[in-house]
PDB file of N, CA and C in Angstrom:
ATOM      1  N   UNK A   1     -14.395 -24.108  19.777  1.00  0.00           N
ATOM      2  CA  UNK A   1     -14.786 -22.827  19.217  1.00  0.00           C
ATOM      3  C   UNK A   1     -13.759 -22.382  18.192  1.00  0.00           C
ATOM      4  N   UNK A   2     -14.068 -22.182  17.136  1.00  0.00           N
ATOM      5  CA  UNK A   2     -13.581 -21.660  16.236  1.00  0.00           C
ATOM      6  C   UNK A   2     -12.763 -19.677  16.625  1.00  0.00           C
ATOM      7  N   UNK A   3     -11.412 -19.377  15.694  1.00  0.00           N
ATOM      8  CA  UNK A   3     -11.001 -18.350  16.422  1.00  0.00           C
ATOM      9  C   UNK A   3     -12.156 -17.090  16.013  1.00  0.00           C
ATOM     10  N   UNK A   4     -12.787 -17.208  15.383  1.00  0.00           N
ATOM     11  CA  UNK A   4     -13.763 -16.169  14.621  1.00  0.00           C
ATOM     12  C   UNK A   4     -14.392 -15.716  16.090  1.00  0.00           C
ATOM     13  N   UNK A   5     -15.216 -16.870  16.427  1.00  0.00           N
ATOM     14  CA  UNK A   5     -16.150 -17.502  17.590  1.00  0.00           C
ATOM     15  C   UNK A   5     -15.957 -16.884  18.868  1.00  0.00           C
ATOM     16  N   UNK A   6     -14.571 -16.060  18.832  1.00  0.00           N
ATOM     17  CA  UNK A   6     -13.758 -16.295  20.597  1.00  0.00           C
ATOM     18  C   UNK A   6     -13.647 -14.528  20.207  1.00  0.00           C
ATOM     19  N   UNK A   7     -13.052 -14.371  19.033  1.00  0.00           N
ATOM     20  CA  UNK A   7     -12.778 -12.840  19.060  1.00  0.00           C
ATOM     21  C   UNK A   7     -14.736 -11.962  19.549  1.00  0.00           C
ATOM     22  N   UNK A   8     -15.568 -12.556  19.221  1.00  0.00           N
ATOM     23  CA  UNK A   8     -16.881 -11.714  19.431  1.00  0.00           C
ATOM     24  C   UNK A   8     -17.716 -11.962  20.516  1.00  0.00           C
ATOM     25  N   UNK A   9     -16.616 -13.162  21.563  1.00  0.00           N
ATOM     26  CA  UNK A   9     -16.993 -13.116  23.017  1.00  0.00           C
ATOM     27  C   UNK A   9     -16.780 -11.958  23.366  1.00  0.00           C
ATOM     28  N   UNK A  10     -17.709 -11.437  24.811  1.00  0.00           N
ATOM     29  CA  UNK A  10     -17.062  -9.983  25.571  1.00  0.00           C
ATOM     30  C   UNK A  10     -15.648 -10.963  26.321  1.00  0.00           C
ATOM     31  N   UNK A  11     -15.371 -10.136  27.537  1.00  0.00           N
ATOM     32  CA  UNK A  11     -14.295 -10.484  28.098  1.00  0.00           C
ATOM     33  C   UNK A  11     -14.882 -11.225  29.712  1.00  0.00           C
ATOM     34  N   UNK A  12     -16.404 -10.770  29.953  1.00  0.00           N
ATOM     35  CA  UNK A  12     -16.490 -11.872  30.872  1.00  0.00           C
ATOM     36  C   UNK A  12     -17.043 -13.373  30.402  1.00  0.00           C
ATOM     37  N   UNK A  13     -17.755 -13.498  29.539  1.00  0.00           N
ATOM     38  CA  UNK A  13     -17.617 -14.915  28.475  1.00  0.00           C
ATOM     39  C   UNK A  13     -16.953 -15.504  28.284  1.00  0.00           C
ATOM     40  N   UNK A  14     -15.741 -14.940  27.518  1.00  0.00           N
ATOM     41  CA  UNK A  14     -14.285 -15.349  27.187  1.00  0.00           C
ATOM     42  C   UNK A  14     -13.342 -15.926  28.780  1.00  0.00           C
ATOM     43  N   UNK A  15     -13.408 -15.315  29.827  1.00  0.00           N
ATOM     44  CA  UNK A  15     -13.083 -15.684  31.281  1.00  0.00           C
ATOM     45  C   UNK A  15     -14.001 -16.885  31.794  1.00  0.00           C
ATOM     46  N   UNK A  16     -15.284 -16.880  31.314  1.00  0.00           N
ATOM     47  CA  UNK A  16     -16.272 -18.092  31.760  1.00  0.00           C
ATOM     48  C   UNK A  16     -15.985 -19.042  30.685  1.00  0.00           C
ATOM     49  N   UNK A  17     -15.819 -18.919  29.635  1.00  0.00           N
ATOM     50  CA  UNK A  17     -15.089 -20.753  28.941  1.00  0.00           C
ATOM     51  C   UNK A  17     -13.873 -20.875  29.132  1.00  0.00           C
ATOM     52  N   UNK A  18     -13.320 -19.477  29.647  1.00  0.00           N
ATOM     53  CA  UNK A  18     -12.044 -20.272  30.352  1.00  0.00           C
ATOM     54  C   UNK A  18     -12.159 -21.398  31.270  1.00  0.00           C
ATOM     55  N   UNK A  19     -12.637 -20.546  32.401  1.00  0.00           N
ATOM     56  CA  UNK A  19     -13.136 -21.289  33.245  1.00  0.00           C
ATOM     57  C   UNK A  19     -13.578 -22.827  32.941  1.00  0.00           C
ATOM     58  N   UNK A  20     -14.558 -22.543  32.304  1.00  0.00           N
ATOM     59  CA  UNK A  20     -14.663 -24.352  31.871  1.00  0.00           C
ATOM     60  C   UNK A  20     -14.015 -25.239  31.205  1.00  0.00           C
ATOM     61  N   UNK A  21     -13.379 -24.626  30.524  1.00  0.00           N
ATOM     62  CA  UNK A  21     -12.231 -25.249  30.003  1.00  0.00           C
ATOM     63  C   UNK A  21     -11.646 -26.266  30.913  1.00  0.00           C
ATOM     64  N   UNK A  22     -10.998 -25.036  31.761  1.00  0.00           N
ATOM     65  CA  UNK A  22      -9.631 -25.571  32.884  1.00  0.00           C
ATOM     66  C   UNK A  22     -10.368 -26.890  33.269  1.00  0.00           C
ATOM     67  N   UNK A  23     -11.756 -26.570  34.121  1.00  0.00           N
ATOM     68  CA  UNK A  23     -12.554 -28.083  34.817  1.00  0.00           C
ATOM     69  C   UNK A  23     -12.685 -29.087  33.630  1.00  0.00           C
ATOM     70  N   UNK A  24     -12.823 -29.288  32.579  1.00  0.00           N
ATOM     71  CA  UNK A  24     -13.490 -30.091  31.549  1.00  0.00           C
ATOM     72  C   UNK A  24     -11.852 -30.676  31.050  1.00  0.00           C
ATOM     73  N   UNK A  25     -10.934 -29.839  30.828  1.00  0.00           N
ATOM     74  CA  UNK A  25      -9.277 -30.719  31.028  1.00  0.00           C
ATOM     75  C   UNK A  25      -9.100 -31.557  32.112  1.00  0.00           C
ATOM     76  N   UNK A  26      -9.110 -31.005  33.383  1.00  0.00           N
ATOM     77  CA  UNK A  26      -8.958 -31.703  34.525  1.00  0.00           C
ATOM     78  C   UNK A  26      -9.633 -33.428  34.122  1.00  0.00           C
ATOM     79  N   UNK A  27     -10.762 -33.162  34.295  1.00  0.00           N
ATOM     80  CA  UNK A  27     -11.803 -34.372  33.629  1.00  0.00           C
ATOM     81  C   UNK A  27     -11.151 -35.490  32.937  1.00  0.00           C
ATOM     82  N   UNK A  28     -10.641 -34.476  31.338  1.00  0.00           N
ATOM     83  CA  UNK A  28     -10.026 -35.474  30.184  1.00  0.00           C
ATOM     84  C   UNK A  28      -8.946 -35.989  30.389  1.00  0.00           C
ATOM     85  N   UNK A  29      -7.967 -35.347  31.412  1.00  0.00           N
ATOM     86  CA  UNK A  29      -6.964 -36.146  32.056  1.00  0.00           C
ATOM     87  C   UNK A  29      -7.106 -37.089  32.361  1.00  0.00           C
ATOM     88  N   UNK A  30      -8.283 -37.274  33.629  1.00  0.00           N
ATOM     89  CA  UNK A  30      -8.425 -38.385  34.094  1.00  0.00           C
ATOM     90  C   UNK A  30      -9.011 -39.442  33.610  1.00  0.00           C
ATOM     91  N   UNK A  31     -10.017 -38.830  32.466  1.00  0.00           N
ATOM     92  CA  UNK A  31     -10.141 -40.366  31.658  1.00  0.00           C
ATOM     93  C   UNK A  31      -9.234 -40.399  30.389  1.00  0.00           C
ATOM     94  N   UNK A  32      -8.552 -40.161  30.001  1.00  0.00           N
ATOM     95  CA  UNK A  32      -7.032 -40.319  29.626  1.00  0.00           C
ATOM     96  C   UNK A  32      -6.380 -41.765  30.159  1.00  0.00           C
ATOM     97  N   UNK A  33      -6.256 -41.358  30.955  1.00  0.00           N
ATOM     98  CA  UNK A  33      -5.079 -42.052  32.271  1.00  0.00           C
ATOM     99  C   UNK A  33      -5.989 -43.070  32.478  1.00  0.00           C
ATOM    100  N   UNK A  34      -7.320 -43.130  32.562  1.00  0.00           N
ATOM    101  CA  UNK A  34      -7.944 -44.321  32.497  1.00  0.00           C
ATOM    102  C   UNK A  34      -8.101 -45.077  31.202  1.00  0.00           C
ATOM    103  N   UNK A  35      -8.449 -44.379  30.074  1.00  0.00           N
ATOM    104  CA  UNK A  35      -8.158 -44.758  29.150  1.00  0.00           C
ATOM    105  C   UNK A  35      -6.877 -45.618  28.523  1.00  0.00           C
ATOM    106  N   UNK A  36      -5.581 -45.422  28.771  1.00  0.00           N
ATOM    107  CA  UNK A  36      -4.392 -45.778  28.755  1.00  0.00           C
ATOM    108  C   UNK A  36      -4.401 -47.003  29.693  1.00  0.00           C
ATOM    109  N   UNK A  37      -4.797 -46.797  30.855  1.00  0.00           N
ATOM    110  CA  UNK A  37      -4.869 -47.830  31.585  1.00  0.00           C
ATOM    111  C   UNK A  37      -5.402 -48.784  31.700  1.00  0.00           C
ATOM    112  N   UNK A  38      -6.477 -48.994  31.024  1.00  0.00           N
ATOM    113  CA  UNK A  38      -7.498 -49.798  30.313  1.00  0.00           C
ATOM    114  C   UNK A  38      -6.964 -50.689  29.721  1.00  0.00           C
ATOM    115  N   UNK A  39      -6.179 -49.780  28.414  1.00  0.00           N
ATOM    116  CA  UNK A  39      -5.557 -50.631  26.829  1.00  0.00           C
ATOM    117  C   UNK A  39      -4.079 -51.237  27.904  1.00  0.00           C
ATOM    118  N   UNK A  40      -3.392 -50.441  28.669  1.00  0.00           N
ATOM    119  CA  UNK A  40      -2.436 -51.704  29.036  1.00  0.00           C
ATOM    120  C   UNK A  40      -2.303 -52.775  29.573  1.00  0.00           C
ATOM    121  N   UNK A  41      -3.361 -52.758  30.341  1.00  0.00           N
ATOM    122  CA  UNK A  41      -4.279 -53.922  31.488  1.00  0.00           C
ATOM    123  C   UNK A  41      -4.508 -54.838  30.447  1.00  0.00           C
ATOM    124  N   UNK A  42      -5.197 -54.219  29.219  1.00  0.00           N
ATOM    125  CA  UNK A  42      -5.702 -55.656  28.220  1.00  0.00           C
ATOM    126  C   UNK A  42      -4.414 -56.348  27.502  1.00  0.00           C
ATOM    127  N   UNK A  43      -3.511 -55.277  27.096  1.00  0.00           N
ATOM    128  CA  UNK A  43      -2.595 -55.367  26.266  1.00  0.00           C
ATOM    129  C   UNK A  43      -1.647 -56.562  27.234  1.00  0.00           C
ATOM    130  N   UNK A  44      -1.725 -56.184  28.501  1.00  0.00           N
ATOM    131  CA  UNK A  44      -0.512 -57.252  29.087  1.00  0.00           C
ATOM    132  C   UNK A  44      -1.387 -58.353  29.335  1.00  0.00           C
ATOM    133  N   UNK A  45      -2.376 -58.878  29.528  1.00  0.00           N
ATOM    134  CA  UNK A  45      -3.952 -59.347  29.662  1.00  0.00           C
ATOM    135  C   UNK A  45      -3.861 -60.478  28.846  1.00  0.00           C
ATOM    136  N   UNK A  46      -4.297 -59.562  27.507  1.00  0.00           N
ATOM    137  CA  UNK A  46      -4.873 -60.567  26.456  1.00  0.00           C
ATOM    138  C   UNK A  46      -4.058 -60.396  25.238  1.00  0.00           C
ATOM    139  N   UNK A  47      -2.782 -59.451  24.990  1.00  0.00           N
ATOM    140  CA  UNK A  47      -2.643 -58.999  23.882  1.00  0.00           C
ATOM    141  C   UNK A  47      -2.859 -58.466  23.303  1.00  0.00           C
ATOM    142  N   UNK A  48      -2.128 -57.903  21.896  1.00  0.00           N
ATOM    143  CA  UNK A  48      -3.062 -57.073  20.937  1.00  0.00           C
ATOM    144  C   UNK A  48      -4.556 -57.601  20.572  1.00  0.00           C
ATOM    145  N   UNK A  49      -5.544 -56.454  21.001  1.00  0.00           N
ATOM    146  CA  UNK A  49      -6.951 -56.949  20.143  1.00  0.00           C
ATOM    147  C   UNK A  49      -7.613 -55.673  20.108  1.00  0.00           C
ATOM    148  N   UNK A  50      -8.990 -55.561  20.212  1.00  0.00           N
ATOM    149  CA  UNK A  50      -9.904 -54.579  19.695  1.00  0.00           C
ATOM    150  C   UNK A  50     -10.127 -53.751  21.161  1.00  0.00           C
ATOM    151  N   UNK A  51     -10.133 -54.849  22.572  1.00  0.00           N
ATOM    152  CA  UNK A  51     -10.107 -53.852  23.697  1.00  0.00           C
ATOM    153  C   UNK A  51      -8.745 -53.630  24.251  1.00  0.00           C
ATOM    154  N   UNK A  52      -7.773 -53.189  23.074  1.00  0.00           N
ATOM    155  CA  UNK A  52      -6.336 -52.248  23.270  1.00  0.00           C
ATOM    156  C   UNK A  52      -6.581 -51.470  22.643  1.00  0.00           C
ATOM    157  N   UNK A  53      -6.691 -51.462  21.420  1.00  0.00           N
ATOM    158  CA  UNK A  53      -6.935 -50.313  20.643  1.00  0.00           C
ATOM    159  C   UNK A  53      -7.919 -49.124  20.681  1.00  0.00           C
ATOM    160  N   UNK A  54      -8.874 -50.071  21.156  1.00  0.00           N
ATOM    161  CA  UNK A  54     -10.217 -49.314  21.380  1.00  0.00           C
ATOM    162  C   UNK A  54     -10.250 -48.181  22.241  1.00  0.00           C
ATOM    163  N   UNK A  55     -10.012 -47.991  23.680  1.00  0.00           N
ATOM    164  CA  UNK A  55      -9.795 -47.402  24.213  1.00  0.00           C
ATOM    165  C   UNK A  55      -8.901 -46.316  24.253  1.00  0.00           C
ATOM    166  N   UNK A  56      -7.743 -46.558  23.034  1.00  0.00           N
ATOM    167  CA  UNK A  56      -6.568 -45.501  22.926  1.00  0.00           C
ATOM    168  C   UNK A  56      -7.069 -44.341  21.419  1.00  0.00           C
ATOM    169  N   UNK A  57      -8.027 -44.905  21.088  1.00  0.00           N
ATOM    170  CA  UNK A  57      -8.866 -44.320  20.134  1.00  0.00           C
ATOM    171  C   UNK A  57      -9.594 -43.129  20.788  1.00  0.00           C
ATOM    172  N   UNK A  58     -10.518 -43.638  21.873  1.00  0.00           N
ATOM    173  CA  UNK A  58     -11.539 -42.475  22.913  1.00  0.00           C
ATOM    174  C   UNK A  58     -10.346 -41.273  23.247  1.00  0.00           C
ATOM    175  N   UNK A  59      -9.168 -42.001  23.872  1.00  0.00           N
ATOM    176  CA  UNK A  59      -7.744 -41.650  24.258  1.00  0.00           C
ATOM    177  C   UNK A  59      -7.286 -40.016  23.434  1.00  0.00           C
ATOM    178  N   UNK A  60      -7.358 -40.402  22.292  1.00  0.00           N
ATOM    179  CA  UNK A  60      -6.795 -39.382  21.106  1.00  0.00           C
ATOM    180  C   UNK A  60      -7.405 -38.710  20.954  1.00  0.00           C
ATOM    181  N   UNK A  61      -9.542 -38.842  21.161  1.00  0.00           N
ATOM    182  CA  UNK A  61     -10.121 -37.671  20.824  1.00  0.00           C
ATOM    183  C   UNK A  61      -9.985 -36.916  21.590  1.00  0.00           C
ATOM    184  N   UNK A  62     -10.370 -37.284  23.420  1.00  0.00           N
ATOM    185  CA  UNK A  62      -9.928 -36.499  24.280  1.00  0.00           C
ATOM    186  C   UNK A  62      -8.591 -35.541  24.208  1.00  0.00           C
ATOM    187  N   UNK A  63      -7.676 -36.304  23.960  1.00  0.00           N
ATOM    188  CA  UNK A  63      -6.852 -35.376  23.636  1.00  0.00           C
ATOM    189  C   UNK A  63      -6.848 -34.427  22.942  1.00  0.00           C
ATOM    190  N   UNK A  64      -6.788 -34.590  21.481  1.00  0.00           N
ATOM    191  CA  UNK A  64      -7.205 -33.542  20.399  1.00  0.00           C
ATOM    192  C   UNK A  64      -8.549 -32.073  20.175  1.00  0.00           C
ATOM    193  N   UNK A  65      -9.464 -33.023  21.426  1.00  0.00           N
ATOM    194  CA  UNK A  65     -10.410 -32.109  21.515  1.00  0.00           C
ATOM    195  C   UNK A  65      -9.842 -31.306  22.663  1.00  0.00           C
ATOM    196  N   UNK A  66      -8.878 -31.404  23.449  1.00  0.00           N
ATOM    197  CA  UNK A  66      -9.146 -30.237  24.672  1.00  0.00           C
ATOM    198  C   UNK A  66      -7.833 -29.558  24.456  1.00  0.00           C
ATOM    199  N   UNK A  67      -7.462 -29.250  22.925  1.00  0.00           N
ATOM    200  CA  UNK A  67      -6.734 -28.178  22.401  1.00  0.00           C
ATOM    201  C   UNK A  67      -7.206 -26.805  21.909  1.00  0.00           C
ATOM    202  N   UNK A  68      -8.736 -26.752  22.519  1.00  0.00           N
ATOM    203  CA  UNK A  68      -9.129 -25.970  22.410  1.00  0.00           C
ATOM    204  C   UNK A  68      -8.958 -24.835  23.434  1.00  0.00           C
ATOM    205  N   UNK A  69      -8.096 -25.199  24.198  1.00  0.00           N
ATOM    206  CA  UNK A  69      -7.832 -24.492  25.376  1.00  0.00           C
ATOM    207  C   UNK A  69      -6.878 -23.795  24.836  1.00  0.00           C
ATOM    208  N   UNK A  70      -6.148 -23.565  23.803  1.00  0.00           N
ATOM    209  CA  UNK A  70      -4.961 -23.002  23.520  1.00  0.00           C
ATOM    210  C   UNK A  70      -5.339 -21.678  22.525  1.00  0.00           C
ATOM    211  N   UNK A  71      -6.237 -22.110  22.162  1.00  0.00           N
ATOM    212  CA  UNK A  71      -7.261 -20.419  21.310  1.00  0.00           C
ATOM    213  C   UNK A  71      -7.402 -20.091  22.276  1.00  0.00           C
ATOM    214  N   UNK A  72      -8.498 -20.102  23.480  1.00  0.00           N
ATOM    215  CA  UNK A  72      -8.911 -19.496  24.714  1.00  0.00           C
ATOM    216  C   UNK A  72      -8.015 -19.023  25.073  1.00  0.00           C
ATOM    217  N   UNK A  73      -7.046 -19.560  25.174  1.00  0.00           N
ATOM    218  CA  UNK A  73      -5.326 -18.800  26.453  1.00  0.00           C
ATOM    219  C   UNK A  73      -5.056 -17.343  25.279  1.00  0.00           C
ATOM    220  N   UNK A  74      -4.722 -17.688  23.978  1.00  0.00           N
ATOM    221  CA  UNK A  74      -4.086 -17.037  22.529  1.00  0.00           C
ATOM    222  C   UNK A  74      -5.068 -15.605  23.460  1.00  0.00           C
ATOM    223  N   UNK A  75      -6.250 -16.086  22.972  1.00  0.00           N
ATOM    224  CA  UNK A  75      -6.898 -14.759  23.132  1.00  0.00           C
ATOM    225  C   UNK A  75      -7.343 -13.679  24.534  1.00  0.00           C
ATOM    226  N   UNK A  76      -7.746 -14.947  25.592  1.00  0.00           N
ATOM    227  CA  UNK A  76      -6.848 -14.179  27.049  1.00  0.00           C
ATOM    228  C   UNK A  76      -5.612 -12.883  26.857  1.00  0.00           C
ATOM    229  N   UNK A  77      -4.761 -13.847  26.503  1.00  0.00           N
ATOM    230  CA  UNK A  77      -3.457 -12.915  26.155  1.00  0.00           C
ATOM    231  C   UNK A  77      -3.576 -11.702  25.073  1.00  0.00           C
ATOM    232  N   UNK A  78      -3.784 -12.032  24.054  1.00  0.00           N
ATOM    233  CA  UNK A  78      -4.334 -10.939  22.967  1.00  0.00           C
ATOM    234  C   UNK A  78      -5.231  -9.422  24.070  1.00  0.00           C
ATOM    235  N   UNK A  79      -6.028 -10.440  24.685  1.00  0.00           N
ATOM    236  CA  UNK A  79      -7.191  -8.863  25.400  1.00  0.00           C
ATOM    237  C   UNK A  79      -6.122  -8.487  26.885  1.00  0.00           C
ATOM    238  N   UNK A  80      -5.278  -9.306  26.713  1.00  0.00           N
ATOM    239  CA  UNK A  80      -4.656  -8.839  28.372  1.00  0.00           C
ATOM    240  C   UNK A  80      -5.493  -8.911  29.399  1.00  0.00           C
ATOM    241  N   UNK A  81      -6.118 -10.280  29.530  1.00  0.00           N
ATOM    242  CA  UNK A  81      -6.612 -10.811  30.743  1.00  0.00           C
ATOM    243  C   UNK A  81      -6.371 -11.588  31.359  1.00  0.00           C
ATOM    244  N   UNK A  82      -4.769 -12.015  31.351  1.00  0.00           N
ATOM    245  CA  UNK A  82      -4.266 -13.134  31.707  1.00  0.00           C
ATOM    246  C   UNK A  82      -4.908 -13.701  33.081  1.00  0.00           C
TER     247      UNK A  82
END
Protein backbone atom coordinates (compact mmCIF):
# COMPACT_ATOMS: atom_id res chain seq x y z
CA UNK A 1 0.00 0.00 0.00
CA UNK A 2 1.14 3.07 -0.97
CA UNK A 3 1.52 5.97 2.04
CA UNK A 4 -1.41 8.02 0.36
CA UNK A 5 -3.44 4.54 0.64
CA UNK A 6 -2.84 4.06 4.59
CA UNK A 7 -3.42 7.78 5.62
CA UNK A 8 -7.46 7.33 4.31
CA UNK A 9 -7.74 3.96 6.17
CA UNK A 10 -10.04 4.54 9.44
CA UNK A 11 -8.14 3.23 12.44
CA UNK A 12 -9.93 -0.12 12.65
CA UNK A 13 -8.70 -1.03 8.92
CA UNK A 14 -5.41 0.33 9.50
CA UNK A 15 -5.28 -2.27 12.90
CA UNK A 16 -6.79 -5.11 10.47
CA UNK A 17 -3.75 -4.90 7.80
CA UNK A 18 -1.85 -4.71 10.60
CA UNK A 19 -2.95 -7.59 11.64
CA UNK A 20 -2.30 -9.28 8.43
CA UNK A 21 0.63 -8.11 7.91
CA UNK A 22 2.21 -9.56 11.16
CA UNK A 23 0.61 -13.35 9.87
CA UNK A 24 1.68 -12.90 6.10
CA UNK A 25 5.60 -11.97 7.59
CA UNK A 26 5.49 -14.87 9.80
CA UNK A 27 4.74 -16.91 6.44
CA UNK A 28 7.63 -15.02 4.36
CA UNK A 29 10.02 -15.96 6.96
CA UNK A 30 9.45 -19.26 6.62
CA UNK A 31 9.66 -19.53 3.06
CA UNK A 32 12.71 -17.40 3.21
CA UNK A 33 14.53 -19.87 5.30
CA UNK A 34 13.28 -22.37 2.92
CA UNK A 35 14.17 -20.56 0.20
CA UNK A 36 17.89 -20.10 1.37
CA UNK A 37 17.83 -23.53 2.19
CA UNK A 38 17.00 -24.77 -1.00
CA UNK A 39 19.90 -22.63 -2.89
CA UNK A 40 22.46 -24.05 -0.22
CA UNK A 41 21.46 -27.70 -0.44
CA UNK A 42 22.00 -27.18 -4.34
CA UNK A 43 24.89 -24.93 -4.01
CA UNK A 44 26.86 -27.60 -1.81
CA UNK A 45 24.96 -30.33 -4.14
CA UNK A 46 25.63 -29.36 -7.49
CA UNK A 47 27.31 -26.00 -7.46
CA UNK A 48 26.72 -22.81 -8.88
CA UNK A 49 23.66 -23.18 -11.38
CA UNK A 50 20.13 -21.92 -12.10
CA UNK A 51 18.59 -24.04 -8.99
CA UNK A 52 20.98 -21.67 -6.61
CA UNK A 53 20.15 -18.73 -7.89
CA UNK A 54 16.76 -19.30 -8.58
CA UNK A 55 15.42 -19.66 -5.43
CA UNK A 56 17.42 -16.66 -3.80
CA UNK A 57 15.63 -14.57 -6.43
CA UNK A 58 11.79 -15.71 -4.93
CA UNK A 59 14.15 -15.05 -1.63
CA UNK A 60 14.56 -11.14 -2.34
CA UNK A 61 11.02 -10.55 -3.44
CA UNK A 62 9.71 -11.90 -0.31
CA UNK A 63 11.83 -9.91 1.33
CA UNK A 64 11.41 -6.58 -0.31
CA UNK A 65 7.77 -7.07 -0.48
CA UNK A 66 7.06 -7.46 3.32
CA UNK A 67 8.55 -3.91 3.89
CA UNK A 68 5.45 -2.92 3.71
CA UNK A 69 5.02 -3.46 7.20
CA UNK A 70 7.08 -0.47 8.04
CA UNK A 71 4.43 2.25 6.49
CA UNK A 72 1.74 0.29 8.53
CA UNK A 73 3.90 0.55 11.94
CA UNK A 74 5.00 4.68 10.59
CA UNK A 75 1.37 5.22 10.65
CA UNK A 76 0.13 3.11 13.76
CA UNK A 77 2.50 5.44 15.46
CA UNK A 78 1.57 8.71 13.65
CA UNK A 79 -2.46 7.91 14.91
CA UNK A 80 -1.13 6.63 18.35
CA UNK A 81 -2.32 3.19 18.12
CA UNK A 82 0.55 1.48 18.93
Amino acid sequence: MEPQDLKALTDEQLLEEHKKLKKSNTFNAFLIGAFVGIALYSGVKNGLGFFTVFPLFFAYLLFTGSKKVKGVKEELKARNLN
